[in-house]
Protein backbone atom coordinates (compact mmCIF):
# COMPACT_ATOMS: atom_id res chain seq x y z
CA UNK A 1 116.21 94.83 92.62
CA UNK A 2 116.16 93.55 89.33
CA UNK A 3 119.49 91.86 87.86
CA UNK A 4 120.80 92.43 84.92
CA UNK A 5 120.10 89.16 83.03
CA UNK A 6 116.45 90.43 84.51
CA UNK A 7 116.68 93.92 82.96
CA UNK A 8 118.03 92.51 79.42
CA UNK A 9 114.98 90.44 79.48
CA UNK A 10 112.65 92.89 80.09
CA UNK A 11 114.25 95.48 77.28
CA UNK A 12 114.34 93.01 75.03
CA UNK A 13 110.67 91.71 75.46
CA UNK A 14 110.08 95.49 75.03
CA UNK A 15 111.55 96.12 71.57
CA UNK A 16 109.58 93.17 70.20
CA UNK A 17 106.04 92.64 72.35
CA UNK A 18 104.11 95.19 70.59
CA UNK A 19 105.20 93.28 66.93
CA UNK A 20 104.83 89.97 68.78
CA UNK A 21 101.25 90.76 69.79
CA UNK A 22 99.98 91.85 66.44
CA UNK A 23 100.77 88.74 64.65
CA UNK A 24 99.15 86.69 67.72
CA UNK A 25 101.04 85.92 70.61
CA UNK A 26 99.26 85.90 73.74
CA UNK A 27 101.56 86.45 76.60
CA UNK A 28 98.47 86.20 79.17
CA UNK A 29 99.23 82.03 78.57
CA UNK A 30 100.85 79.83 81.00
CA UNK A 31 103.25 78.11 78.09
CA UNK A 32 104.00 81.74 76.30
CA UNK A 33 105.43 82.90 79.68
CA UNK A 34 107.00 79.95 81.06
CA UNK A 35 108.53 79.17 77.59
CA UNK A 36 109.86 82.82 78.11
CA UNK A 37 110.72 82.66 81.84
CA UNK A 38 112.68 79.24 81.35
CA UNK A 39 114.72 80.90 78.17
CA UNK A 40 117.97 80.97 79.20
CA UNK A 41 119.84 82.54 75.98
CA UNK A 42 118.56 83.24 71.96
CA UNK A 43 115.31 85.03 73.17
CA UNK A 44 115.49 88.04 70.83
CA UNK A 45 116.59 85.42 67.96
CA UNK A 46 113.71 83.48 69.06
CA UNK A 47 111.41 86.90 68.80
CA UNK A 48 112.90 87.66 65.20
CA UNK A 49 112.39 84.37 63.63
CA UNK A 50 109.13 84.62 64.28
CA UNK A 51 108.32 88.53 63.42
CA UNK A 52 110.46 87.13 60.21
CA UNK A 53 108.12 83.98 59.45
CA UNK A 54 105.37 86.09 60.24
CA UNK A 55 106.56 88.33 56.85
CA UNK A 56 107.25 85.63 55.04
CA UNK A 57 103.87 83.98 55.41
CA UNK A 58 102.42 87.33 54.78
CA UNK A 59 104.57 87.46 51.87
CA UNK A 60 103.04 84.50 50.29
CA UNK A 61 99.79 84.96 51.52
CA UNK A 62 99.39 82.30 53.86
CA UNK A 63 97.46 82.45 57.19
CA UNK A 64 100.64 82.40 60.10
CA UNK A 65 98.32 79.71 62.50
CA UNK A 66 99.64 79.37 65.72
CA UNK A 67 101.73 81.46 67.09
CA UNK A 68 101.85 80.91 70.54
CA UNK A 69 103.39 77.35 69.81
CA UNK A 70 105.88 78.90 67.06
CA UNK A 71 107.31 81.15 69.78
CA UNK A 72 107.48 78.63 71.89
CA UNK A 73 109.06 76.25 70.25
CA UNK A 74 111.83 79.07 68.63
CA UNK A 75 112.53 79.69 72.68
CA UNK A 76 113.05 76.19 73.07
CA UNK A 77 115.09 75.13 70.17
CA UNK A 78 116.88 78.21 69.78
CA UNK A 79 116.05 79.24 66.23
CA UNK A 80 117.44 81.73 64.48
CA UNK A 81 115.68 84.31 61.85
CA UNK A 82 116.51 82.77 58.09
CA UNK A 83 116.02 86.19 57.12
CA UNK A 84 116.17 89.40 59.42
CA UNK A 85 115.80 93.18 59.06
CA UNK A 86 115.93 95.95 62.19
CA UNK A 87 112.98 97.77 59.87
CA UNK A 88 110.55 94.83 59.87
CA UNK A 89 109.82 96.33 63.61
CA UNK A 90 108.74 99.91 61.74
CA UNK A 91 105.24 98.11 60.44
CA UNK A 92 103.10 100.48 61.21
CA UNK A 93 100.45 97.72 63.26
CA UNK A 94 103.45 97.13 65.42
CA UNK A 95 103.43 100.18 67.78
CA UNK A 96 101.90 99.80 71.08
CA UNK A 97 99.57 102.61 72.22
CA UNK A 98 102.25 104.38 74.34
CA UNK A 99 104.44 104.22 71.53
CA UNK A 100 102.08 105.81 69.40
CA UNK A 101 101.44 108.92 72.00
CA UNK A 102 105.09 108.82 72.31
CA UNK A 103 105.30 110.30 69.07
CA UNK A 104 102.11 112.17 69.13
CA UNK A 105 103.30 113.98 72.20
CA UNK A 106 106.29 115.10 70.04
CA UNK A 107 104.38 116.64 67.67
CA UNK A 108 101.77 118.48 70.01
CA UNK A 109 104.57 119.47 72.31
CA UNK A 110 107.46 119.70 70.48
CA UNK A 111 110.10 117.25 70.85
CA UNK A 112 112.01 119.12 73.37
CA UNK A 113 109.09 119.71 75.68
CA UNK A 114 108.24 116.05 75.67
CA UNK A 115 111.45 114.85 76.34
CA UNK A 116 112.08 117.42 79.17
CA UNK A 117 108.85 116.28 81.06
CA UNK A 118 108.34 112.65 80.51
CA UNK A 119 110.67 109.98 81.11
CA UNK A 120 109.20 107.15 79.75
CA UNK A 121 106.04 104.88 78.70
CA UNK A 122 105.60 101.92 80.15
CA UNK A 123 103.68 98.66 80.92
CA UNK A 124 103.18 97.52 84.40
CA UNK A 125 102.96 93.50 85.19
CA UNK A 126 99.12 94.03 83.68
CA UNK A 127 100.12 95.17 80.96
CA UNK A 128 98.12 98.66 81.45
CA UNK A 129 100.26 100.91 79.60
CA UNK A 130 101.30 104.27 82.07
CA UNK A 131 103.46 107.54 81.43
CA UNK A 132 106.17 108.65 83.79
CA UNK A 133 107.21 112.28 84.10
CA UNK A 134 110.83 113.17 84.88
CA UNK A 135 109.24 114.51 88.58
CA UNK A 136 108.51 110.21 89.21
CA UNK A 137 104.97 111.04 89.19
CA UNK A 138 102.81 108.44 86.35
CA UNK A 139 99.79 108.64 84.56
CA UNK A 140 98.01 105.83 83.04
CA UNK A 141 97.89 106.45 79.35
CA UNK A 142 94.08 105.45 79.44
CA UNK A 143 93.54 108.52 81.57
CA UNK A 144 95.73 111.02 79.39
CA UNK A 145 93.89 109.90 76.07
CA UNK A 146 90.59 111.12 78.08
CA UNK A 147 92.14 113.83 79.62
CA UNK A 148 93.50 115.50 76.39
CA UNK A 149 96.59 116.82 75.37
CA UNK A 150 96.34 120.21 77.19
CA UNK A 151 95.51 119.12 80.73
CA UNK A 152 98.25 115.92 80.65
CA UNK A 153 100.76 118.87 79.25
CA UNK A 154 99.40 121.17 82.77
CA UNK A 155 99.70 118.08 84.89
CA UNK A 156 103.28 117.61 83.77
CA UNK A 157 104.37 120.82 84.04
CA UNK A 158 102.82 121.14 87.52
CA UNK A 159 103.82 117.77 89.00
CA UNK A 160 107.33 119.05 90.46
């Protein structure tokens, strides 16, 4: 069982992977996840000070080169965002896949339907992104994007 320094991790690596990704970081690297494992406080400042360096370099069109080591070295010094907004997480490049069939599943379904039958998208430890339907019963998302909306909707419905 997880504990809950263990499950504020995880939420928090989460909100900000998909964003953290984009803009470079690898977190298939040895020093990406043992800077993370061995953070002991100021990860999701860490996280936002880079996202928010990441804009700022965009901002002034420069190239944002490494950013494994900038993460890493915001884990290990504890840096704080100079400048941070909730919204810079809305850039549209940002969403993972299973966030974006989160929302597509709300518009072919209606929101209601969606939210009565699946519980959440995830990631397992390979980062191989999976649905879970309120019955327990997942789906790897690479198998409902070939499957199509209609069948994944039947298999849902039919999985209790």
């Amino acid at each position: 069982m997880l504990s809950e320094l263990e499950k504020l991790t995880q939420e928090i690596l989460r909100k900000y992977k998909s964003a953290l990704s984009y803009i470079g970081v690898d977190f298939f690297r040895e020093d990406v996840q043992d800077a993370i494992n061995n953070c002991s406080e100021g990860m999701e400042t860490a996280f936002q000070s880079t996202i928010a360096y990441w804009y700022w370099k965009k901002k002034h069109n420069e190239e944002f080169e490494y950013p494994n080591a900038f993460l890493i070295a915001a884990l290990d010094n504890f840096w704080q965002p100079y400048e941070w907004n909730d919204e810079y997480l809305n850039h549209p490049n940002f969403k993972s896949t299973g966030q974006l069939w989160w929302e597509k599943a709300g518009e072919m379904w209606g929101k209601n339907v969606r939210d009565s039958l699946v519980a959440d998208v995830g990631e397992n430890a390979n980062g191989e992104e999976y649905i879970l339907f309120m019955s327990g019963v997942s789906l790897p998302l690479k198998i409902a994007h070939v499957w199509g909306w209609e069948r994944v909707l039947n298999y849902a419905r039919n999985s209790y």
